[in-house]
PDB file of N, CA and C in Angstrom:
ATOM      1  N   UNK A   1     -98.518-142.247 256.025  1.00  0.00           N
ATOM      2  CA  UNK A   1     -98.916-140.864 256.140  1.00  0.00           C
ATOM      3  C   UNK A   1     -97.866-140.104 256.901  1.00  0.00           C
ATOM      4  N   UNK A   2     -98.085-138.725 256.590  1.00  0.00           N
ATOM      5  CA  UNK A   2     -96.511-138.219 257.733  1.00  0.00           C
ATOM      6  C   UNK A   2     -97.219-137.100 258.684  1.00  0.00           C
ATOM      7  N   UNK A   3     -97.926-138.762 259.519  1.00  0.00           N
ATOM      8  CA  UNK A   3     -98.413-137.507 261.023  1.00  0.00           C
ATOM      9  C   UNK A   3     -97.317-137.905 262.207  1.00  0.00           C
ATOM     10  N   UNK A   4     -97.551-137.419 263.228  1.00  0.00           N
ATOM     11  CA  UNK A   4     -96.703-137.720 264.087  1.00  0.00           C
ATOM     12  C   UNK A   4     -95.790-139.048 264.376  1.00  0.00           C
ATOM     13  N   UNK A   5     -96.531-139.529 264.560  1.00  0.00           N
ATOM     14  CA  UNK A   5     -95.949-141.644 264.481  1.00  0.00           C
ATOM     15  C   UNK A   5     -95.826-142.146 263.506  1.00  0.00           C
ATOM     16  N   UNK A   6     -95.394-141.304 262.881  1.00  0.00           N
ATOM     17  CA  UNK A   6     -94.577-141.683 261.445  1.00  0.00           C
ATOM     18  C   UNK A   6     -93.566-142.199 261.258  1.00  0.00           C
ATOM     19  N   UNK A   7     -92.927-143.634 260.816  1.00  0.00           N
ATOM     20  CA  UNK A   7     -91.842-144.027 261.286  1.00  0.00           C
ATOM     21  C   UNK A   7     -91.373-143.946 260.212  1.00  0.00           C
ATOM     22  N   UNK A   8     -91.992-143.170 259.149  1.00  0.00           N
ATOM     23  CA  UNK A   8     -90.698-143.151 257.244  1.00  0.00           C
ATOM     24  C   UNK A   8     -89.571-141.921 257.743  1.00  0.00           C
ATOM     25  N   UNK A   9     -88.679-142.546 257.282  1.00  0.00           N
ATOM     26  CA  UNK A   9     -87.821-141.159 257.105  1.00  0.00           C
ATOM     27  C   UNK A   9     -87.663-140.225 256.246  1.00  0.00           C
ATOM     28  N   UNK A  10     -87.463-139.052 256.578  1.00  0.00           N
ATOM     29  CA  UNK A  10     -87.607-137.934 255.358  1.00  0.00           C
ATOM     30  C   UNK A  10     -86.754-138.477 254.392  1.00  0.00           C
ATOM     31  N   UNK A  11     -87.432-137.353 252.928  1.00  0.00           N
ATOM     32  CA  UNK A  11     -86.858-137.761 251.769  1.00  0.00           C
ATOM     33  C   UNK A  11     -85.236-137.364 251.673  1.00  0.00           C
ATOM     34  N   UNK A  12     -84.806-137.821 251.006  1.00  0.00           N
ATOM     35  CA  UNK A  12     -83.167-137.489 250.873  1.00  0.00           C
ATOM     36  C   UNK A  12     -82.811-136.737 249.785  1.00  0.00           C
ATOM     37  N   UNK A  13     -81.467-136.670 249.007  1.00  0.00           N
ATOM     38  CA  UNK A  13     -81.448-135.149 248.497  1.00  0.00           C
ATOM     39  C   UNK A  13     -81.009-136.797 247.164  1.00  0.00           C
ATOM     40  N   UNK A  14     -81.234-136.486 246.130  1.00  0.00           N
ATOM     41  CA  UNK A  14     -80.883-137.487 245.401  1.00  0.00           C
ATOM     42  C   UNK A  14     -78.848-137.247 245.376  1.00  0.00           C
ATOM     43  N   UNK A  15     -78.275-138.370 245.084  1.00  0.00           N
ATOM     44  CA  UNK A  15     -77.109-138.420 245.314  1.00  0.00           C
ATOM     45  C   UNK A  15     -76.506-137.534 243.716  1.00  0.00           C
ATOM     46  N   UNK A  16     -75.623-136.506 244.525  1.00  0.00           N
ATOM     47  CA  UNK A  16     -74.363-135.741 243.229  1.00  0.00           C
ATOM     48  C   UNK A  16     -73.237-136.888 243.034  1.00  0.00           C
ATOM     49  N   UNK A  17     -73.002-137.153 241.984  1.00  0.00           N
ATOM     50  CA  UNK A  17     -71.516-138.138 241.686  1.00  0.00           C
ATOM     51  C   UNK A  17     -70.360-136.622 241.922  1.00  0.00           C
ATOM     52  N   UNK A  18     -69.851-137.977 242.982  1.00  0.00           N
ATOM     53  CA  UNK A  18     -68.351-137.532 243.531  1.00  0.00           C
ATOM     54  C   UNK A  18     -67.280-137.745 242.390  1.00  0.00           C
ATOM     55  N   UNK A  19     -67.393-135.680 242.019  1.00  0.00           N
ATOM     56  CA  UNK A  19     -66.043-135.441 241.068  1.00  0.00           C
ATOM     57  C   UNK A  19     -65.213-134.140 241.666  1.00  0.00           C
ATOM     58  N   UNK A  20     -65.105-133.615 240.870  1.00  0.00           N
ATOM     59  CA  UNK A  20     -63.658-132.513 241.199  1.00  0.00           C
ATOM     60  C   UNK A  20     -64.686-131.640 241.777  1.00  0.00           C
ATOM     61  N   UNK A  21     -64.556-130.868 242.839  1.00  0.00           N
ATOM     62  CA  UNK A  21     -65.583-129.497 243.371  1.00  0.00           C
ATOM     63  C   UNK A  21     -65.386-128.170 242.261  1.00  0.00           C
ATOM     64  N   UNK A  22     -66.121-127.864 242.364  1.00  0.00           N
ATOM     65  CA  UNK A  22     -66.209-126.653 241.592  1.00  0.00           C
ATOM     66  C   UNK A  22     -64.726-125.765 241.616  1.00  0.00           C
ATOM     67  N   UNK A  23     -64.359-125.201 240.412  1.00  0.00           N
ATOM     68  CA  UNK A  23     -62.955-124.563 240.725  1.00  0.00           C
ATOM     69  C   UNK A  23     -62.874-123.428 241.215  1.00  0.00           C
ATOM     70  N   UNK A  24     -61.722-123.298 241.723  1.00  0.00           N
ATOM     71  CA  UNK A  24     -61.319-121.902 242.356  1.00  0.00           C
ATOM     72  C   UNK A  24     -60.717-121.086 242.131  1.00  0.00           C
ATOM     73  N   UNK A  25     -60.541-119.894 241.542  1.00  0.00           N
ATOM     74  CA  UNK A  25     -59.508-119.488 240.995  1.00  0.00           C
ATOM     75  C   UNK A  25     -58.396-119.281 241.769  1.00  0.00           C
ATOM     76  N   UNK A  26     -57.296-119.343 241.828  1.00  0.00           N
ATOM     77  CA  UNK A  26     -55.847-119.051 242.568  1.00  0.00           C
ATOM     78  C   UNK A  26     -56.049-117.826 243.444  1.00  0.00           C
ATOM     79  N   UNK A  27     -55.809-117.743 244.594  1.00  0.00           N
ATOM     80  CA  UNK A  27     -55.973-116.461 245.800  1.00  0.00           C
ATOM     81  C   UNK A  27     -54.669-115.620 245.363  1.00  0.00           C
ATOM     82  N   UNK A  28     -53.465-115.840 244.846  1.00  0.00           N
ATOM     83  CA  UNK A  28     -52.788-114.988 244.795  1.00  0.00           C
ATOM     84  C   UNK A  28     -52.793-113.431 244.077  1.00  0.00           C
ATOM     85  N   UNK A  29     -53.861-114.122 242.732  1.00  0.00           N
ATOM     86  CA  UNK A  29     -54.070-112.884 242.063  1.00  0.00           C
ATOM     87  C   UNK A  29     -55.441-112.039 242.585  1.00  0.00           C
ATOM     88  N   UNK A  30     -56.346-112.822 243.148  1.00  0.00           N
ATOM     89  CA  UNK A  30     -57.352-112.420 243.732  1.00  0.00           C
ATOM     90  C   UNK A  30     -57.481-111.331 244.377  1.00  0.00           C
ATOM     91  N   UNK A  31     -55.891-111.841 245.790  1.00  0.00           N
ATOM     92  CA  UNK A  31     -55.608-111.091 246.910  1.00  0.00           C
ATOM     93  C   UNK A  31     -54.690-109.505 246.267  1.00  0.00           C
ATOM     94  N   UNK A  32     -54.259-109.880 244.937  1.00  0.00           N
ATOM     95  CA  UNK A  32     -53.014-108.574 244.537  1.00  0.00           C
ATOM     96  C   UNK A  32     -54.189-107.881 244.140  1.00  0.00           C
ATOM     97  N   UNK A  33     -55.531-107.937 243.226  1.00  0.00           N
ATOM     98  CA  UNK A  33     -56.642-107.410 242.670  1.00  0.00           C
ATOM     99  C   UNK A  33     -57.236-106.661 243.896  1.00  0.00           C
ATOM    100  N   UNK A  34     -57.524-107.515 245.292  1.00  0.00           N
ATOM    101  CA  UNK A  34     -58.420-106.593 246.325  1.00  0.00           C
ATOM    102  C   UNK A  34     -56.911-105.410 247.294  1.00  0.00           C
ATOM    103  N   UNK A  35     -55.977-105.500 246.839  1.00  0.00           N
ATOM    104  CA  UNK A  35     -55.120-104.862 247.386  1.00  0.00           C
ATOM    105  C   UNK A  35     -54.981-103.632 246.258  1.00  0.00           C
ATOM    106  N   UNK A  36     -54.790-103.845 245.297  1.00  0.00           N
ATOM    107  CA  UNK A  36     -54.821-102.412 244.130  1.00  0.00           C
ATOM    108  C   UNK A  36     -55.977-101.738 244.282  1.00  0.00           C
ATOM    109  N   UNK A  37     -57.546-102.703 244.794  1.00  0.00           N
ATOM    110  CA  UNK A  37     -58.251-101.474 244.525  1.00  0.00           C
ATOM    111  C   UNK A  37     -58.396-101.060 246.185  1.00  0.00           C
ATOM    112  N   UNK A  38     -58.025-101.762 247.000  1.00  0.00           N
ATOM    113  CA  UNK A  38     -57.696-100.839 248.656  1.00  0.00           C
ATOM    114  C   UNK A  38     -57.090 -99.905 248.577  1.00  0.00           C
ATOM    115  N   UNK A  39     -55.866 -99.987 247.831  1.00  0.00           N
ATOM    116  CA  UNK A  39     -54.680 -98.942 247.687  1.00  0.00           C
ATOM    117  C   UNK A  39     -55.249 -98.229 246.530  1.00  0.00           C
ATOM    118  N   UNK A  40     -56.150 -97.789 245.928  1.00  0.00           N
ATOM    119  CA  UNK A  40     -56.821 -97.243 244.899  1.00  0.00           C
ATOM    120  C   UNK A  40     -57.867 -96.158 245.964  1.00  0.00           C
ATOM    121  N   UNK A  41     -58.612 -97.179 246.901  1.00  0.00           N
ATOM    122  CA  UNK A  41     -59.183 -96.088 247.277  1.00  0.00           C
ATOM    123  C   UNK A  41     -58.878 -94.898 248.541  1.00  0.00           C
ATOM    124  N   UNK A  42     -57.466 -95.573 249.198  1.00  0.00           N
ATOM    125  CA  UNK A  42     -56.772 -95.073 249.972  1.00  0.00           C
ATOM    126  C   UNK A  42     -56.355 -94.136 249.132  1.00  0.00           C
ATOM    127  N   UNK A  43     -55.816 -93.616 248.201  1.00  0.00           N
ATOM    128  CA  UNK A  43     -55.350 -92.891 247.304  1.00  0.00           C
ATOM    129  C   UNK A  43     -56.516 -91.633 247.581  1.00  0.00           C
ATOM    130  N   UNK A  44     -57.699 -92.085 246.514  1.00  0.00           N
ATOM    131  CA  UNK A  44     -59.255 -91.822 246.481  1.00  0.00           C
ATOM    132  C   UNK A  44     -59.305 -90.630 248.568  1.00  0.00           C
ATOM    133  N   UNK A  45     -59.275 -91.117 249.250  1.00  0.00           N
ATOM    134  CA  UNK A  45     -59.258 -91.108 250.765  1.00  0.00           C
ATOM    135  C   UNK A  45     -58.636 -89.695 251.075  1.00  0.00           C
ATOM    136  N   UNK A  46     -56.979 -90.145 250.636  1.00  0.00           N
ATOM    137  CA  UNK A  46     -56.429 -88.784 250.851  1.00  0.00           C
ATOM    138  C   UNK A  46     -56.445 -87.885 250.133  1.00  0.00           C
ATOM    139  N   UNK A  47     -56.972 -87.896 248.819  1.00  0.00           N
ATOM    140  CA  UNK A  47     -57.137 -86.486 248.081  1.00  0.00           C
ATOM    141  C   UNK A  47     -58.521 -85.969 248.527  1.00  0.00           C
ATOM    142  N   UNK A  48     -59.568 -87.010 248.972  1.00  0.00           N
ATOM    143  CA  UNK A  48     -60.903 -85.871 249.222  1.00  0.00           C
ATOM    144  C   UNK A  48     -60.503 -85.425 250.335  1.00  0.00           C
ATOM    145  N   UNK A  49     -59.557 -85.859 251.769  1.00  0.00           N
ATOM    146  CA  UNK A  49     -59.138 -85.276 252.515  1.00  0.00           C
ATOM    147  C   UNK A  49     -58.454 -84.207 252.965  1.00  0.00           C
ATOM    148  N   UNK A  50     -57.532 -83.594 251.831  1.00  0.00           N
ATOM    149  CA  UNK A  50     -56.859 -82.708 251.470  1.00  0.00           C
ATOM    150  C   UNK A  50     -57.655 -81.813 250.931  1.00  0.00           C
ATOM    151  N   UNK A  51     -57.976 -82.013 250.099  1.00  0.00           N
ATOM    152  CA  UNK A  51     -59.218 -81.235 249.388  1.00  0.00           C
ATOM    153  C   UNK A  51     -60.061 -80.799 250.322  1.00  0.00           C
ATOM    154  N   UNK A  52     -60.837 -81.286 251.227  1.00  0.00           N
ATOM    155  CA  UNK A  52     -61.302 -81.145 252.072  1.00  0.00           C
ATOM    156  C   UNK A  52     -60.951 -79.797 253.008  1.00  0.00           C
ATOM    157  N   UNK A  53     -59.585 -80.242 253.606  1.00  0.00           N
ATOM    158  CA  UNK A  53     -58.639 -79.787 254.389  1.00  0.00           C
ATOM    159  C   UNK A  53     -58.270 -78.081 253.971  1.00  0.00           C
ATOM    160  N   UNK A  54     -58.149 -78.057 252.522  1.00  0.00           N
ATOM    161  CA  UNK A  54     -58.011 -77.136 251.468  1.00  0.00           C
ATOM    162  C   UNK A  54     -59.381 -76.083 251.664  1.00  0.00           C
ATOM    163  N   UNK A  55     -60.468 -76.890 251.381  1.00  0.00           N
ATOM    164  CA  UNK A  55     -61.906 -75.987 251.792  1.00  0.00           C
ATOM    165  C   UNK A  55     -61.789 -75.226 252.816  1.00  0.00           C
ATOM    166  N   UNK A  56     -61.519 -75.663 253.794  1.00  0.00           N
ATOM    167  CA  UNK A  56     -61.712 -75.413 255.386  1.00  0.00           C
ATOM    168  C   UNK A  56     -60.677 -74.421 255.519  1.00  0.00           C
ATOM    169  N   UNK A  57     -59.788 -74.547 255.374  1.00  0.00           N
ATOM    170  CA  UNK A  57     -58.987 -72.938 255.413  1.00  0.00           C
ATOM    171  C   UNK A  57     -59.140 -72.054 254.799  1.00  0.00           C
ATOM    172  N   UNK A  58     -59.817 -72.327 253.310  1.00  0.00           N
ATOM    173  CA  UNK A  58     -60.227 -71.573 252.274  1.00  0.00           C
ATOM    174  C   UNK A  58     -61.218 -70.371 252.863  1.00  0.00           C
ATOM    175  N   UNK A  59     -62.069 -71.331 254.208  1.00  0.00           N
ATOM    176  CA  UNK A  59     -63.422 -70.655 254.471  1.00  0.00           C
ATOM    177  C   UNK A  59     -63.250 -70.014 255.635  1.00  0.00           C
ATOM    178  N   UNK A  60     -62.377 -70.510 256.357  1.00  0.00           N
ATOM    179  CA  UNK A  60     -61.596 -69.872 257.665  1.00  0.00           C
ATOM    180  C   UNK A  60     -60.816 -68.458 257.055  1.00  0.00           C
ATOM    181  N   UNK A  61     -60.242 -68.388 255.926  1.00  0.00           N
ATOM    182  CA  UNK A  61     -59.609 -67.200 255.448  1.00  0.00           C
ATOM    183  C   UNK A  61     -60.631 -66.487 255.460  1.00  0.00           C
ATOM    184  N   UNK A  62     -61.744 -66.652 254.639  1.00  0.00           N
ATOM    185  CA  UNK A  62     -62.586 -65.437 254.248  1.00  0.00           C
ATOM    186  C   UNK A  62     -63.530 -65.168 255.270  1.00  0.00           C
ATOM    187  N   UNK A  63     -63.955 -66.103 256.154  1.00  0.00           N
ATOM    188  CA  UNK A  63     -64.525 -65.291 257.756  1.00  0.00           C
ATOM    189  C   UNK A  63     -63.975 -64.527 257.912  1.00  0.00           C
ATOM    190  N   UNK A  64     -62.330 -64.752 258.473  1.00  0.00           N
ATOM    191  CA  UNK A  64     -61.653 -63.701 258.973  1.00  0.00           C
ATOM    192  C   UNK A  64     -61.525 -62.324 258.316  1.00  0.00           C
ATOM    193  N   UNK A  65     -61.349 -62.543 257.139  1.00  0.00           N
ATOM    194  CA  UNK A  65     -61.721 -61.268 256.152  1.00  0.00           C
ATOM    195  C   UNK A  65     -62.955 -60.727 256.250  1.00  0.00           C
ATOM    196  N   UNK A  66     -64.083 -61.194 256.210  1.00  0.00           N
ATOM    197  CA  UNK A  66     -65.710 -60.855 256.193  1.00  0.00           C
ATOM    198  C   UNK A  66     -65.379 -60.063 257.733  1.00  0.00           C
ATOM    199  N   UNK A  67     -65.080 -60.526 259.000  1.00  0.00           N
ATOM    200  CA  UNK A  67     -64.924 -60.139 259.866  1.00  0.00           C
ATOM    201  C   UNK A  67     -64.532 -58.795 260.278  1.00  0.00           C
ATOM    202  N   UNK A  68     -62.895 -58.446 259.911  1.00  0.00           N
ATOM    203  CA  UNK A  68     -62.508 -57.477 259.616  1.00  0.00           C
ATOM    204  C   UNK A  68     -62.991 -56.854 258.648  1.00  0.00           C
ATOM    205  N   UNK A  69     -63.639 -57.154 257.995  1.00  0.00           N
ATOM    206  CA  UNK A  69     -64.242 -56.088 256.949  1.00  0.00           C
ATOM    207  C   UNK A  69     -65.473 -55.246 258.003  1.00  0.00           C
ATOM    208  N   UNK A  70     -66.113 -56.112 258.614  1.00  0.00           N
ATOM    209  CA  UNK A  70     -67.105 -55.430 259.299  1.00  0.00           C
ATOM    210  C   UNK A  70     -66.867 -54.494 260.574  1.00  0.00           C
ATOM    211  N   UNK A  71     -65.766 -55.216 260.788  1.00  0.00           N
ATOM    212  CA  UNK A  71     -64.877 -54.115 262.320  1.00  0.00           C
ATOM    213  C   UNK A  71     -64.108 -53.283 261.342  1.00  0.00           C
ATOM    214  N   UNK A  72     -63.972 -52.872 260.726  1.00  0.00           N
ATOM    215  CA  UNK A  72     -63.503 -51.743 259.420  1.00  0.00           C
ATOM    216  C   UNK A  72     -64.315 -51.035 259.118  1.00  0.00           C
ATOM    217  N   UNK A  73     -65.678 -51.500 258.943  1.00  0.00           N
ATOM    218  CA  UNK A  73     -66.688 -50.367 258.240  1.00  0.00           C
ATOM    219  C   UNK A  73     -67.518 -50.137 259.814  1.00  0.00           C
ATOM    220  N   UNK A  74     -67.429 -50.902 260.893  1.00  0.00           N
ATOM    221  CA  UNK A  74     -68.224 -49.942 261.829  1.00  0.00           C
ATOM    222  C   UNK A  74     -67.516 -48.985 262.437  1.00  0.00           C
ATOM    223  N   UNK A  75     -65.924 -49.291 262.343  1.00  0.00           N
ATOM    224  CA  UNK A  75     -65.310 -48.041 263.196  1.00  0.00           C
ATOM    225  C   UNK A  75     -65.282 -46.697 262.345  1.00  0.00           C
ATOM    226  N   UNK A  76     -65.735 -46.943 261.297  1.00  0.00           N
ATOM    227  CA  UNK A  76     -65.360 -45.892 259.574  1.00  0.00           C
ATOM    228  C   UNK A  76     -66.742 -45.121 260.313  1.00  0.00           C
ATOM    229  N   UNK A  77     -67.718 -45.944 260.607  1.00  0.00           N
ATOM    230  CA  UNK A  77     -68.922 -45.697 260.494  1.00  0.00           C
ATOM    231  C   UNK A  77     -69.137 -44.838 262.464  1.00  0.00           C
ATOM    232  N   UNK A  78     -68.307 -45.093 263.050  1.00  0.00           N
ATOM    233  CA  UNK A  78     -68.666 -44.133 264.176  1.00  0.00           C
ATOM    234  C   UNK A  78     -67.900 -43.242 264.351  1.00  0.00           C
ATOM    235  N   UNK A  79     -67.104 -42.811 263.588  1.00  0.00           N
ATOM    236  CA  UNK A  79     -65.897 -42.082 263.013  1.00  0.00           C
ATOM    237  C   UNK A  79     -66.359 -41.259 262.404  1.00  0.00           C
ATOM    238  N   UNK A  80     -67.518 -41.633 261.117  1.00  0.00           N
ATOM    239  CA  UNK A  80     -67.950 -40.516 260.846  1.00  0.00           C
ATOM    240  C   UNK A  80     -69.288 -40.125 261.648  1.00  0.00           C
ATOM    241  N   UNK A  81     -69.754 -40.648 262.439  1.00  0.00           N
ATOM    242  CA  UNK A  81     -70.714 -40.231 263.363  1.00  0.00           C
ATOM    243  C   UNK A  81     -69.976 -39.206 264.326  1.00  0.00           C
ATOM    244  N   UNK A  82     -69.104 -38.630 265.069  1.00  0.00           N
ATOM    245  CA  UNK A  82     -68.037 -38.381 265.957  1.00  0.00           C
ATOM    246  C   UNK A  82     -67.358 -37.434 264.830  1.00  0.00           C
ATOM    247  N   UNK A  83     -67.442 -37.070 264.094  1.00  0.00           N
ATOM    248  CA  UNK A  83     -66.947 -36.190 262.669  1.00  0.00           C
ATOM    249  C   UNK A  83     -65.227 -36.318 263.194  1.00  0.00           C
ATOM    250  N   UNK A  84     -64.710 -37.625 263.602  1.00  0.00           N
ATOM    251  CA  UNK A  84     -63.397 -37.289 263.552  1.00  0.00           C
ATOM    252  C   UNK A  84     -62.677 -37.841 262.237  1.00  0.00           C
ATOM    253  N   UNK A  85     -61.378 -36.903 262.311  1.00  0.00           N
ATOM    254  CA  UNK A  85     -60.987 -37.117 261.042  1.00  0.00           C
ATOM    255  C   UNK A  85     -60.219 -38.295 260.893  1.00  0.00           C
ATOM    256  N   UNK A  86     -60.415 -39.373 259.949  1.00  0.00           N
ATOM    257  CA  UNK A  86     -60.029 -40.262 259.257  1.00  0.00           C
ATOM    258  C   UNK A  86     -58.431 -40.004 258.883  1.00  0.00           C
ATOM    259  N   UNK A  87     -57.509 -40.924 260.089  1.00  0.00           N
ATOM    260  CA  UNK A  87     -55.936 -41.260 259.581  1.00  0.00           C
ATOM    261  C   UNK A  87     -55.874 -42.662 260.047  1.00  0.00           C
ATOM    262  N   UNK A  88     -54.642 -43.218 259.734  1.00  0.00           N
ATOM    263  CA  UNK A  88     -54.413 -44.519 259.858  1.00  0.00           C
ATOM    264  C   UNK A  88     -54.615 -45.381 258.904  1.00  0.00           C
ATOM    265  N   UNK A  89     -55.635 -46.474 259.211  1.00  0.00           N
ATOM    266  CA  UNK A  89     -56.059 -47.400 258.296  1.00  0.00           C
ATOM    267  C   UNK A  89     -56.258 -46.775 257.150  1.00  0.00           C
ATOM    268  N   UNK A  90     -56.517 -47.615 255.984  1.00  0.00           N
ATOM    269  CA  UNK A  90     -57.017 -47.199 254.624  1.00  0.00           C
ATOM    270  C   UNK A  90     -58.667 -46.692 255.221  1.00  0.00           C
ATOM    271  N   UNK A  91     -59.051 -47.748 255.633  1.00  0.00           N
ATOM    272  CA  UNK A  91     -61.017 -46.789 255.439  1.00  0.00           C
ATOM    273  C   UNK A  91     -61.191 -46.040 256.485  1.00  0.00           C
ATOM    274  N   UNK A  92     -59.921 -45.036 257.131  1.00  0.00           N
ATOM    275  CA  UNK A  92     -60.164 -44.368 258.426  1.00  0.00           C
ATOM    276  C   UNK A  92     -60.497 -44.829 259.956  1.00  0.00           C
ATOM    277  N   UNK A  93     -60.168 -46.150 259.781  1.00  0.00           N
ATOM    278  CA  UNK A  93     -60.390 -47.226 261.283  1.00  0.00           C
ATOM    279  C   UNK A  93     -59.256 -46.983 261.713  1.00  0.00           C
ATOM    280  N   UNK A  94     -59.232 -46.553 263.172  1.00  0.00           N
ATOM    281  CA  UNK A  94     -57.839 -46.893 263.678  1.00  0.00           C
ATOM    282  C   UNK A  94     -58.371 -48.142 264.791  1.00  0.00           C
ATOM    283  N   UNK A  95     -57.430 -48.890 264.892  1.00  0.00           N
ATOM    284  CA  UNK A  95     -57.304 -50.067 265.863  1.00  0.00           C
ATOM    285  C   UNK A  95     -57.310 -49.869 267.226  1.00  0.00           C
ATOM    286  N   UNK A  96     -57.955 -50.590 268.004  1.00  0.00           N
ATOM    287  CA  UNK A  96     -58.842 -50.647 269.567  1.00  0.00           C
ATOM    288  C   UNK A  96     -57.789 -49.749 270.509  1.00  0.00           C
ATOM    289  N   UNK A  97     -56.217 -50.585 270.154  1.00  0.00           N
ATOM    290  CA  UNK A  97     -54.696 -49.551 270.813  1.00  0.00           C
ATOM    291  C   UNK A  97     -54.650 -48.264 270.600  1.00  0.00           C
ATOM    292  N   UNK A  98     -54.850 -48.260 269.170  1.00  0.00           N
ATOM    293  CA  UNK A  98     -54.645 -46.855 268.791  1.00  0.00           C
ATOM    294  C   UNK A  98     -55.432 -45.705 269.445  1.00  0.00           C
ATOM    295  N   UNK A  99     -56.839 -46.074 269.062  1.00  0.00           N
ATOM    296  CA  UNK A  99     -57.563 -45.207 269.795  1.00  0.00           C
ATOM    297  C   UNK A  99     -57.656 -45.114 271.402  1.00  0.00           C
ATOM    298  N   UNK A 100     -57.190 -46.395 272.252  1.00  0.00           N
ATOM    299  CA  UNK A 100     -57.306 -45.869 273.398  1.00  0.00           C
ATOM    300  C   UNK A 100     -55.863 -44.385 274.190  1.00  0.00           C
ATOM    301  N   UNK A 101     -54.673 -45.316 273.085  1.00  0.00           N
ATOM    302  CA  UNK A 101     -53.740 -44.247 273.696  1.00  0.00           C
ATOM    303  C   UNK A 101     -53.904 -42.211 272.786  1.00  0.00           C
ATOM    304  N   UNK A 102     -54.454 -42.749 272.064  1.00  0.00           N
ATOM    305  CA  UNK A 102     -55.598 -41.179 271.818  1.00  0.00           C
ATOM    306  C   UNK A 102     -55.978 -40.428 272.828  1.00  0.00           C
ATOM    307  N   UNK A 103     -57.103 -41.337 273.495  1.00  0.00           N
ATOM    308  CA  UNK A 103     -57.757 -41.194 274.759  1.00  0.00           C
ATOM    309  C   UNK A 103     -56.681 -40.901 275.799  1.00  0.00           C
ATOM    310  N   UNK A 104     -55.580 -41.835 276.080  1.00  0.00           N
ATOM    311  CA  UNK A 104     -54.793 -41.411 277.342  1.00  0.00           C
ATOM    312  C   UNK A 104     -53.759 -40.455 276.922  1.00  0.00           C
ATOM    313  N   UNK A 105     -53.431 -40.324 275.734  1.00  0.00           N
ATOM    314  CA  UNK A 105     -52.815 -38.578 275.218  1.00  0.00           C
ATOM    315  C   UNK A 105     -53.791 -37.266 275.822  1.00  0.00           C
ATOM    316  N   UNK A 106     -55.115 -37.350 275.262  1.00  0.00           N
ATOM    317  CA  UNK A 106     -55.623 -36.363 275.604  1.00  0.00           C
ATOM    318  C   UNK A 106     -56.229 -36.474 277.144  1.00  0.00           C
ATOM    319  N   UNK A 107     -56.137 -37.052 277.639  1.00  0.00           N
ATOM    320  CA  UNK A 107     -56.594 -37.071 279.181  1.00  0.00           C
ATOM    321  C   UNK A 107     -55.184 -36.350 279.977  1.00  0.00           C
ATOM    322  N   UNK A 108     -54.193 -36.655 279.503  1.00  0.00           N
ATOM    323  CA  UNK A 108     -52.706 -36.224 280.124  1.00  0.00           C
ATOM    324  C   UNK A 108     -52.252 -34.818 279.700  1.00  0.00           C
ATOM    325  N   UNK A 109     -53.183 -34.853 278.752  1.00  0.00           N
ATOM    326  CA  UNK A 109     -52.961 -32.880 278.105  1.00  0.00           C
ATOM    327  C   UNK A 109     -54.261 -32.577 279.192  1.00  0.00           C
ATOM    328  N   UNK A 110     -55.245 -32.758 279.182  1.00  0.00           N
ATOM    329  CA  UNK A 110     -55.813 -32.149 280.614  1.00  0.00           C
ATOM    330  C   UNK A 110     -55.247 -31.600 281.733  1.00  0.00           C
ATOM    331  N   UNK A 111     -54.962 -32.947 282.209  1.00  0.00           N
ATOM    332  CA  UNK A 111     -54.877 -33.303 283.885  1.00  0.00           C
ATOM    333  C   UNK A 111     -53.307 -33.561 284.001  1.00  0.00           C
ATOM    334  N   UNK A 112     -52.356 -32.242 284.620  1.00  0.00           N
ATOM    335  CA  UNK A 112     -51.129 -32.315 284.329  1.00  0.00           C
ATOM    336  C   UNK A 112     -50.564 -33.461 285.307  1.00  0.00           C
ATOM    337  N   UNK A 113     -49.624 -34.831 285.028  1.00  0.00           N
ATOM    338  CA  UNK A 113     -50.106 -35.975 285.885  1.00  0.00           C
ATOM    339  C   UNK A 113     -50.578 -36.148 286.656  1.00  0.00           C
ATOM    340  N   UNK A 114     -51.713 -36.476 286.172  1.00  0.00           N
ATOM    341  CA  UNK A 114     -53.102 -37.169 286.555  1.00  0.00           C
ATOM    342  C   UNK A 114     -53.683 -36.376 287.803  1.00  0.00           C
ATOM    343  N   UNK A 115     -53.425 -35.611 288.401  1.00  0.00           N
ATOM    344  CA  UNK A 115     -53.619 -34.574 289.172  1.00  0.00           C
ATOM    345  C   UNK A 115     -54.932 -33.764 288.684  1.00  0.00           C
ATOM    346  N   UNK A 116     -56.295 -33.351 289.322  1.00  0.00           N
ATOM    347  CA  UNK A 116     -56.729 -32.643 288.985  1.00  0.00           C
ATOM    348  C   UNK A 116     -56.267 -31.206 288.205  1.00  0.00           C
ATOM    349  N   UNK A 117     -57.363 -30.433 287.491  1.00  0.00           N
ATOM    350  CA  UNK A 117     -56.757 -29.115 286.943  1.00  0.00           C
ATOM    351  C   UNK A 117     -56.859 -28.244 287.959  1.00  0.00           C
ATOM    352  N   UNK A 118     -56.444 -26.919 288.158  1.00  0.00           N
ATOM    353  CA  UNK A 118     -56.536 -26.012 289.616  1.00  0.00           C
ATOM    354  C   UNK A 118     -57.760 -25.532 289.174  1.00  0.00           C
ATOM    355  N   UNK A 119     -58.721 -24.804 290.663  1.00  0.00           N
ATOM    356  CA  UNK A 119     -59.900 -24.364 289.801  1.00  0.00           C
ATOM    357  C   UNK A 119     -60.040 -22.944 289.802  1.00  0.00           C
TER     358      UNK A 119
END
């Protein structure tokens, strides 16, 4: 019986006749096969990377455009709130410089340097 104090020994595996092992195919072509398709997908690697790379500036361009488009149409847009007249830019924006030395033109036609006016 196979209870504890069992002195049979387990069954055994019936015997394989000792011949040639199963074959192998040659590693040389094996190893050139897993190297073409490494270097296949390294290939594969750097074009979605580029491509990639390609997107990303693609989308960085047109923020910056979307951007300036919107600092274009709000200065258009308090410009014509302020009924001043539209020079410079194409949509009547002048740039943050521009308009401040506006500002320090006409402050200096005031105030003959910087000196109060007499009263």
């Amino acid at each position: 019986s196979g209870f504890r104090g069992s002195t049979r020994s387990p069954p055994q595996k019936p015997s394989v006749p000792l011949g040639d092992p199963p074959r192998t195919p040659p590693l040389a072509p094996v190893l050139q096969l897993l190297r073409n398709q490494l270097q296949e997908k390294d290939a594969l690697i750097r074009h979605l990377e580029n491509d990639w790379e390609r997107s990303r500036a693609q989308r960085e361009r047109e923020e910056r455009l979307l951007v300036t488009a919107w600092y274009n149409m709000g200065l258009a847009v308090q410009q014509q709130e302020r009924g001043t007249p539209s020079r410079g830019l194409p949509s009547g924006a002048q740039s943050f410089l521009a308009q401040q030395r506006l500002a320090t033109v006409a402050r200096r036609a005031r105030t003959p340097h910087g000196r109060p006016p007499p009263s």
